[in-house]
N, C-alpha and C. Protein backbone atom coordinates (compact mmCIF):
# COMPACT_ATOMS: atom_id res chain seq x y z
N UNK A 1 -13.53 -0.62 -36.44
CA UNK A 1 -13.29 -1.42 -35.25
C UNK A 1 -12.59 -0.54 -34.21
N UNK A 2 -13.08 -0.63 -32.76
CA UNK A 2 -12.35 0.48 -31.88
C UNK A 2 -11.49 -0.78 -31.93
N UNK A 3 -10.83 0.52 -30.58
CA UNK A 3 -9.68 -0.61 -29.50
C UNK A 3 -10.01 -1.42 -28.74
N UNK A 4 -11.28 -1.41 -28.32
CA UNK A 4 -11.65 -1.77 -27.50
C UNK A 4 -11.94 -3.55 -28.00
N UNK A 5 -12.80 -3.24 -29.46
CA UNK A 5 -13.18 -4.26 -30.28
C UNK A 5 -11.83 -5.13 -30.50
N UNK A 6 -10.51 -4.57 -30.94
CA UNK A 6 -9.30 -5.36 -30.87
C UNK A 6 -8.89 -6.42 -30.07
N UNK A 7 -8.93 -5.63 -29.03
CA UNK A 7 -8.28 -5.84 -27.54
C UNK A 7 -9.16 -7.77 -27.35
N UNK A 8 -10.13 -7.08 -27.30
CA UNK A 8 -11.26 -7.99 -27.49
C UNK A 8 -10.91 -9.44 -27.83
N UNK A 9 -10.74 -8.92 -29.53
CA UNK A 9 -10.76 -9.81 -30.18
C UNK A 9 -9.46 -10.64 -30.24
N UNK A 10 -8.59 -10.20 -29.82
CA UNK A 10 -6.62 -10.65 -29.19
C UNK A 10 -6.71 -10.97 -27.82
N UNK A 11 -8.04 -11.36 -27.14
CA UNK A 11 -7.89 -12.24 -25.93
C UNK A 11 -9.09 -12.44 -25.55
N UNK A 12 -9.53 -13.41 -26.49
CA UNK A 12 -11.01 -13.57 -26.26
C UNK A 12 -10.58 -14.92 -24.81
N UNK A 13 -9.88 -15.36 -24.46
CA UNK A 13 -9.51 -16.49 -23.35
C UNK A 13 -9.34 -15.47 -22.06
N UNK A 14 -8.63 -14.67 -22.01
CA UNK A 14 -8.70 -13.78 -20.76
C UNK A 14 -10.21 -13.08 -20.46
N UNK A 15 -10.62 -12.69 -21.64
CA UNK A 15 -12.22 -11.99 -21.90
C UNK A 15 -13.05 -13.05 -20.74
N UNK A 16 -12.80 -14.64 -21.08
CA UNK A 16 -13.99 -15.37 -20.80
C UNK A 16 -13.37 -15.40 -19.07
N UNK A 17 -12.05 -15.59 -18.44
CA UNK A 17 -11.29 -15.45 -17.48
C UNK A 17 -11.92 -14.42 -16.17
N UNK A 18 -11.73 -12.81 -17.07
CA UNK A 18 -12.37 -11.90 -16.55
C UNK A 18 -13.76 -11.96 -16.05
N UNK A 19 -14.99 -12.61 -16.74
CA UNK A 19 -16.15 -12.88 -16.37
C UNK A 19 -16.52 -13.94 -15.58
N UNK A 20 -15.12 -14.80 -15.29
CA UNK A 20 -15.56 -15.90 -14.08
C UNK A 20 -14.71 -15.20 -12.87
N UNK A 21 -14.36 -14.28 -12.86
CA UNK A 21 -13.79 -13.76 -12.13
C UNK A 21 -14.79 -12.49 -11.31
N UNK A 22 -15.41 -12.19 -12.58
CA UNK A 22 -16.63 -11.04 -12.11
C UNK A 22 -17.53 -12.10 -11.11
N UNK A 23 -17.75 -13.36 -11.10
CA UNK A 23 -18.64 -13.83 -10.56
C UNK A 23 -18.03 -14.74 -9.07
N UNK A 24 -16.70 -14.62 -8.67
CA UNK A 24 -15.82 -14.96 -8.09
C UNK A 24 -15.23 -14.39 -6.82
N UNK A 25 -15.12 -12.80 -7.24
CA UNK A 25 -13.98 -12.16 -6.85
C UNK A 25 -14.81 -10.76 -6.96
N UNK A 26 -14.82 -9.88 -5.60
CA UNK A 26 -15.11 -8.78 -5.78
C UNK A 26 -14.31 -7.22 -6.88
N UNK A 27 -15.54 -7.35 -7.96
CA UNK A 27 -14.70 -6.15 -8.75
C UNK A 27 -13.72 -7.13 -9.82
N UNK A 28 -13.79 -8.39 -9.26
CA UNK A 28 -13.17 -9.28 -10.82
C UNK A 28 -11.71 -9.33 -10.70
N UNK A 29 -11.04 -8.57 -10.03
CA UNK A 29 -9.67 -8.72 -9.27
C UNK A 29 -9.01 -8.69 -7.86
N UNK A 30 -8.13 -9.27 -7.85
CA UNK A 30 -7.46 -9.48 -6.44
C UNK A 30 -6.58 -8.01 -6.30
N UNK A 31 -6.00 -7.70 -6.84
CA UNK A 31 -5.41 -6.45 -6.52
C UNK A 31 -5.68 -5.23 -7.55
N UNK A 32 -5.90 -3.78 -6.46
CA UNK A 32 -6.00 -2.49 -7.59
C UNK A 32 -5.54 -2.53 -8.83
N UNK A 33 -4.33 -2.87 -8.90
CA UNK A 33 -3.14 -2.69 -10.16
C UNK A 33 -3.15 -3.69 -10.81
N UNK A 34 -4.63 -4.22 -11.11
CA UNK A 34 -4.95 -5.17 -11.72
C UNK A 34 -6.10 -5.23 -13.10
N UNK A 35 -6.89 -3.88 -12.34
CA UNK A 35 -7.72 -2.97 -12.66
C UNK A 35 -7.26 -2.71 -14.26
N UNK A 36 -7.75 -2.97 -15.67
CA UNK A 36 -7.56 -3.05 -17.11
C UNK A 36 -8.49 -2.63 -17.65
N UNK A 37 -9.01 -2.04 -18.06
CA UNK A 37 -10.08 -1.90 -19.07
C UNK A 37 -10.13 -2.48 -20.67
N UNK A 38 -10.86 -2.91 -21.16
CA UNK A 38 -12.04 -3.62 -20.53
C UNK A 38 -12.05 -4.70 -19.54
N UNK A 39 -10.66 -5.43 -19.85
CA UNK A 39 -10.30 -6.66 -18.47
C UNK A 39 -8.86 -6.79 -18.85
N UNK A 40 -8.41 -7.38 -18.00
CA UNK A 40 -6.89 -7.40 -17.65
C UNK A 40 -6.60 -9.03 -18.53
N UNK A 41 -5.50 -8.63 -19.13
CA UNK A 41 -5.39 -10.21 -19.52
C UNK A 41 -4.69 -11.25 -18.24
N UNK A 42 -4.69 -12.20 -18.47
CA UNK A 42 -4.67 -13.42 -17.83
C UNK A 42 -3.50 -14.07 -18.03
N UNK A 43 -2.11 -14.03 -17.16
CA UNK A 43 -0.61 -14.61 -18.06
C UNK A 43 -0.90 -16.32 -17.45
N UNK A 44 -0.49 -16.88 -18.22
CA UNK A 44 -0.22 -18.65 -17.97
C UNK A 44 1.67 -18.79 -17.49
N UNK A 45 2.13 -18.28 -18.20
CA UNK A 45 3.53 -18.96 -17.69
C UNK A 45 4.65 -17.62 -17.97
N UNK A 46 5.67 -17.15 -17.37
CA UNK A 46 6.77 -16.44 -17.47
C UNK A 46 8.38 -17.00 -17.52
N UNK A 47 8.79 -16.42 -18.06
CA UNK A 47 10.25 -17.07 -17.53
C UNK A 47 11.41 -15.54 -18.44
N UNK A 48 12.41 -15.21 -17.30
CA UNK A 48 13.43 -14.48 -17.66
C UNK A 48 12.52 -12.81 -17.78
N UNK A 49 12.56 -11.84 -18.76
CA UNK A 49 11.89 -10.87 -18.57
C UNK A 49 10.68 -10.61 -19.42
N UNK A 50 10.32 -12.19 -19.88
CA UNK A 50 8.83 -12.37 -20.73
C UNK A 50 7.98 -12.91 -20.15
N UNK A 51 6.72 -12.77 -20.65
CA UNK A 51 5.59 -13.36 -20.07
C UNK A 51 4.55 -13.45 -21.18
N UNK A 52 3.49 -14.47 -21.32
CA UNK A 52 2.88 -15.41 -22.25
C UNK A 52 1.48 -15.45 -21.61
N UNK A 53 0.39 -14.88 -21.95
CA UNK A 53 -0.89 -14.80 -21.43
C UNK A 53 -1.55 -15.91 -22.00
N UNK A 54 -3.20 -16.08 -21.25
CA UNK A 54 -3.45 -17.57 -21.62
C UNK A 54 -3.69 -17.54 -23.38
N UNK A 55 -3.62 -16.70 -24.23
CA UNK A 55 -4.19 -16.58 -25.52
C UNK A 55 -2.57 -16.37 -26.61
N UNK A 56 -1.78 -16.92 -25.49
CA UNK A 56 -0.76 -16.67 -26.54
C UNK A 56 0.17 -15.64 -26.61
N UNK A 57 -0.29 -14.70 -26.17
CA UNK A 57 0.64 -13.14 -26.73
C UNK A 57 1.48 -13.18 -25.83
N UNK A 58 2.64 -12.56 -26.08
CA UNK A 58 3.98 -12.33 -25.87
C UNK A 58 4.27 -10.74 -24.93
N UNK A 59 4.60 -11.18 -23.87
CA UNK A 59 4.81 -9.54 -23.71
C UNK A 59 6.26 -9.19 -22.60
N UNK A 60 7.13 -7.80 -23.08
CA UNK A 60 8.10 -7.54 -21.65
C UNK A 60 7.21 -7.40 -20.84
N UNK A 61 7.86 -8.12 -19.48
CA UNK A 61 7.61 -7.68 -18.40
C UNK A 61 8.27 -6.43 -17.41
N UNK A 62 7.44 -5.27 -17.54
CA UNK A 62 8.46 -4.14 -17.23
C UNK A 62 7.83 -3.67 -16.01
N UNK A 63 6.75 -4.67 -15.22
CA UNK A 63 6.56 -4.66 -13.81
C UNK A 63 7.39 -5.65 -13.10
N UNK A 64 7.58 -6.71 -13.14
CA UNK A 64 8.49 -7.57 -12.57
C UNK A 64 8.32 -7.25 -10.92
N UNK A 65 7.35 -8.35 -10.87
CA UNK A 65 6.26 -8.70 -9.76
C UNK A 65 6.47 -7.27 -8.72
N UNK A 66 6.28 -6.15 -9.36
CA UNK A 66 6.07 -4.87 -8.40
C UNK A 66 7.49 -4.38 -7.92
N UNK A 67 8.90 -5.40 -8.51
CA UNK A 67 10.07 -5.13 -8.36
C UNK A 67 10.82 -5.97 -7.32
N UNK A 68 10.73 -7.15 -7.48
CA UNK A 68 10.34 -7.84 -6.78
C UNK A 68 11.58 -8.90 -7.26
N UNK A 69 11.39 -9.23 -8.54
CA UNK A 69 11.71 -9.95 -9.47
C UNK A 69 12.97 -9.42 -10.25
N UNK A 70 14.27 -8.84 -9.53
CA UNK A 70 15.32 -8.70 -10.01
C UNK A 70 16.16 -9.35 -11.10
N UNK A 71 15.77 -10.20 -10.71
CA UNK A 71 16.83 -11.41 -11.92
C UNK A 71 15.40 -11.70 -12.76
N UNK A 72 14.38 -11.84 -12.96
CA UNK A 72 13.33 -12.37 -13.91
C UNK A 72 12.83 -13.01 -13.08
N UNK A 73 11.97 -13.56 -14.07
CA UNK A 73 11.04 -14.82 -13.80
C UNK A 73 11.72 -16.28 -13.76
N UNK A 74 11.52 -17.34 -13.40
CA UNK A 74 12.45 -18.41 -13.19
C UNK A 74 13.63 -18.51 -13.34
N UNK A 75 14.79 -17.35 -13.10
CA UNK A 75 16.26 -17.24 -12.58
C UNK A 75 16.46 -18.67 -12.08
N UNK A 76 17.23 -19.39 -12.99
CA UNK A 76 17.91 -20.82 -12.05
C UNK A 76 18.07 -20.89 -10.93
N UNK A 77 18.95 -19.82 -10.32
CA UNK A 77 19.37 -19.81 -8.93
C UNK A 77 18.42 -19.91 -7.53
N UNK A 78 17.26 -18.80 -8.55
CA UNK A 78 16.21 -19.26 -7.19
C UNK A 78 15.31 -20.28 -7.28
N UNK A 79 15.00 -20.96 -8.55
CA UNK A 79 14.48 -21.87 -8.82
C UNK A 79 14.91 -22.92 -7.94
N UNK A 80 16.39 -23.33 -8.13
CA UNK A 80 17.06 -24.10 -7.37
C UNK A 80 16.82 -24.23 -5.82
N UNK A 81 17.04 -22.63 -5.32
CA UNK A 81 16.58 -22.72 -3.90
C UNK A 81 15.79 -22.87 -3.31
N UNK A 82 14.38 -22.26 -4.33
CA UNK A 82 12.96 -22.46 -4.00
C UNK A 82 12.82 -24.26 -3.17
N UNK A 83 13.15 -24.84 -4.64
CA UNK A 83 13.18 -26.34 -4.44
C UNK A 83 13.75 -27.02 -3.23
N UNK A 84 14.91 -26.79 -3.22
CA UNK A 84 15.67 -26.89 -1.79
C UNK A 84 15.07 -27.04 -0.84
N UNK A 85 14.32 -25.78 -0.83
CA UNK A 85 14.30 -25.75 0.80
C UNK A 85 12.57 -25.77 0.40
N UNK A 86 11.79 -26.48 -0.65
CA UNK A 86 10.33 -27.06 -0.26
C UNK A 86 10.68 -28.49 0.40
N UNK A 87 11.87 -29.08 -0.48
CA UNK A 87 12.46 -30.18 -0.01
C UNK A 87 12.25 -30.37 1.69
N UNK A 88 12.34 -29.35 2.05
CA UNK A 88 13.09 -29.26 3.64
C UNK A 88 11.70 -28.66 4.05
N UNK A 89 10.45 -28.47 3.58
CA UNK A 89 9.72 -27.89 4.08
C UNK A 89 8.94 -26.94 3.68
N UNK A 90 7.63 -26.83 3.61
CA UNK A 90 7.10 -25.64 3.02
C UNK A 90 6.46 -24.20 4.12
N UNK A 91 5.82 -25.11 5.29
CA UNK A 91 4.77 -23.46 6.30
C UNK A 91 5.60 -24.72 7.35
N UNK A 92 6.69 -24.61 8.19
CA UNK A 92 7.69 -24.77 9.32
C UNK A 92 6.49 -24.30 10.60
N UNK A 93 5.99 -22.86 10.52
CA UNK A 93 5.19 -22.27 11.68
C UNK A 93 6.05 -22.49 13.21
N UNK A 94 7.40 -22.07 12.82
CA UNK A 94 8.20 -22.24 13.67
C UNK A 94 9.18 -21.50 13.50
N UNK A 95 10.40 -20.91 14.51
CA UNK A 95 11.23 -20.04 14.29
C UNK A 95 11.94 -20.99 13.64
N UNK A 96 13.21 -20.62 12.45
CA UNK A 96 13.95 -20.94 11.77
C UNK A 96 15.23 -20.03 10.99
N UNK A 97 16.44 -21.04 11.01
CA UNK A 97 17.65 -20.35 11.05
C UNK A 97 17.75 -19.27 9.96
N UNK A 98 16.56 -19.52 8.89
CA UNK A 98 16.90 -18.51 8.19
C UNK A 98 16.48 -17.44 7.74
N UNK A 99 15.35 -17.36 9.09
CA UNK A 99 15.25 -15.86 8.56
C UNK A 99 15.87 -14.91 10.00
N UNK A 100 16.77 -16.08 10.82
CA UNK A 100 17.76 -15.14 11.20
C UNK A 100 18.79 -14.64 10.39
N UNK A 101 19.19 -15.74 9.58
CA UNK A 101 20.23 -14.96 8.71
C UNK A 101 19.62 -14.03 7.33
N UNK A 102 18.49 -14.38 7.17
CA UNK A 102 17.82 -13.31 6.65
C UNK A 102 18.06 -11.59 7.09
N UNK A 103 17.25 -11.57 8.09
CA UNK A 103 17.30 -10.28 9.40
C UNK A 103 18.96 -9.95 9.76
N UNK A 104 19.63 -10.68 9.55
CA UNK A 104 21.26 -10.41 9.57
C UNK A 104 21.39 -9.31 8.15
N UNK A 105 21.16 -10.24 7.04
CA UNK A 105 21.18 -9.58 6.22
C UNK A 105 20.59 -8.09 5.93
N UNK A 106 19.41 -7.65 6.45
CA UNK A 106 18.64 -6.71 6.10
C UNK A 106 19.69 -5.74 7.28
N UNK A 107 19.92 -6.07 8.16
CA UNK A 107 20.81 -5.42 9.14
C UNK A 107 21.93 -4.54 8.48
N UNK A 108 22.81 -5.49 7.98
CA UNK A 108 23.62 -5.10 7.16
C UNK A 108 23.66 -4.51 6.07
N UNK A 109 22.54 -4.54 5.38
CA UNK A 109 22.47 -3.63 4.32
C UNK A 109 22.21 -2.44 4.35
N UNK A 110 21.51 -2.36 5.54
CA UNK A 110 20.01 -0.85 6.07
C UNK A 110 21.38 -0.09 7.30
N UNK A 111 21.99 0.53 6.90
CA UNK A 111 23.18 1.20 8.06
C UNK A 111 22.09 1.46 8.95
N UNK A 112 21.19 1.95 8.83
CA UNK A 112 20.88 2.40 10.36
C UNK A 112 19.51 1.23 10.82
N UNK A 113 19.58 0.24 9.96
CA UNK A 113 19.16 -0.94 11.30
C UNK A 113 20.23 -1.50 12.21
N UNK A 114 19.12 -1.70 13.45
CA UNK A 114 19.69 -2.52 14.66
C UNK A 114 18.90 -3.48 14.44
N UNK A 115 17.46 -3.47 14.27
CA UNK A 115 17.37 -5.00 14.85
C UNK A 115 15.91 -5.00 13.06
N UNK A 116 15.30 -6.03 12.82
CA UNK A 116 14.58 -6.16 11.78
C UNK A 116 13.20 -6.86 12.13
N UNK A 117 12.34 -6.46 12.03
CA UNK A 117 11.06 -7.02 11.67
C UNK A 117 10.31 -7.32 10.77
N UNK A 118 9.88 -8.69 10.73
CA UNK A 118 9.24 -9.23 9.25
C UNK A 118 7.36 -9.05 9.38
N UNK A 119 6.85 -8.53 8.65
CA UNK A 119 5.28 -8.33 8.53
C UNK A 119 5.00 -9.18 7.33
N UNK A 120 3.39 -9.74 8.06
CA UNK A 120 2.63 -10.28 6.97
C UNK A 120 1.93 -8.83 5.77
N UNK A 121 2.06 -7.41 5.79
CA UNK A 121 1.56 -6.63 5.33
C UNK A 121 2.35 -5.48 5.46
N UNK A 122 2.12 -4.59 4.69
CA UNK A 122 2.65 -2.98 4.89
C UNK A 122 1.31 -2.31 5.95
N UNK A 123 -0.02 -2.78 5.85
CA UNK A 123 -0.85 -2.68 7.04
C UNK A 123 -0.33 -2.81 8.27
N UNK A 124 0.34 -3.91 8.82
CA UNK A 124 1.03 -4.73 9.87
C UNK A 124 2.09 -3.98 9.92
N UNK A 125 2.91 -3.52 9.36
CA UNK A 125 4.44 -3.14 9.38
C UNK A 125 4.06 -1.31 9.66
N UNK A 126 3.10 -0.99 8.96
CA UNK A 126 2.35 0.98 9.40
C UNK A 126 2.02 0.97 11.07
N UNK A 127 1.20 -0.47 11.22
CA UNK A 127 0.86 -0.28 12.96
C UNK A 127 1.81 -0.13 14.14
N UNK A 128 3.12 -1.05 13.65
CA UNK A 128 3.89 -1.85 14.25
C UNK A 128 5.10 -0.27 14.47
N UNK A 129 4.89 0.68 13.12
CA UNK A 129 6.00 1.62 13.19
C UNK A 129 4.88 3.09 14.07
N UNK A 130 3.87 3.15 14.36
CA UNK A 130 2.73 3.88 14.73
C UNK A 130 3.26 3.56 16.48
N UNK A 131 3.23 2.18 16.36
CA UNK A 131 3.09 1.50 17.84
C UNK A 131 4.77 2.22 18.69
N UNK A 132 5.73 1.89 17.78
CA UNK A 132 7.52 2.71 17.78
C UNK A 132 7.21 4.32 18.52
N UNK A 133 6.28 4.85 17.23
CA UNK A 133 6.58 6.04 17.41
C UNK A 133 5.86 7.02 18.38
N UNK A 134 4.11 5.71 19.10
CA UNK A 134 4.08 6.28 20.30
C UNK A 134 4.71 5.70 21.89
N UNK A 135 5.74 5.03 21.47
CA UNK A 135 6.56 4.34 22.85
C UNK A 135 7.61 5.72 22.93
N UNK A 136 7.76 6.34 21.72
CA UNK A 136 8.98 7.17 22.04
C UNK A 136 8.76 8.61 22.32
């Protein structure tokens, strides 16, 4: 039996995942680093620094959403806040107090920011520093 045959056979639920995905989704994934051979398994639920694919298996999470995910996966604290403030709202599409005090924050941390800009992309945020560096 290769590895391949293993792999296989320890996620035959992601296996079937991957092929509605081939028929879905160009290339069968949403992002490069998604890219698995023979297919990427498929997680259902996380919490703290584990994660649980749809077939069961157990695994560290030692990407932690690209680093993203400091405290884990469902950390109370942000759980809590998440909630909060869906409570209060989910797409506002309006300026709001907190991602001034957001942008306060990034201020203060970054010594040599003055002022902060939020991008929908690192695409958006490359143009935006392109656009800086031919004003100057």
């Amino acid at each position: 039996m290769t590895i391949h045959d293993e792999y296989r056979a320890r996620h035959p639920k992601s296996a079937a995942l991957a092929e509605r995905a081939r028929r879905a989704i160009p290339g069968g994934i949403t992002h490069d680093i998604r890219h698995l051979d023979p297919f990427p398994v498929y997680i259902e639920r996380a919490g703290g620094s584990r994660k649980w694919d749809v077939d069961g298996n157990e695994y560290i999470d030692y990407w932690m959403g690209h680093g993203a995910l400091f405290l884990g996966h469902c950390h109370p604290a942000v759980v809590k806040a998440v909630q909060d403030q869906m409570a209060r709202g989910t797409h506002l599409g309006a300026s709001h107090e907190l991602e001034v005090r957001w942008a306060e924050l990034v201020n203060g941390l970054v010594p040599s920011a003055e002022l902060t800009r939020f991008t929908m992309s690192g695409t958006e945020a490359t143009h935006l520093a392109l656009r800086v560096a031919r004003a100057i």
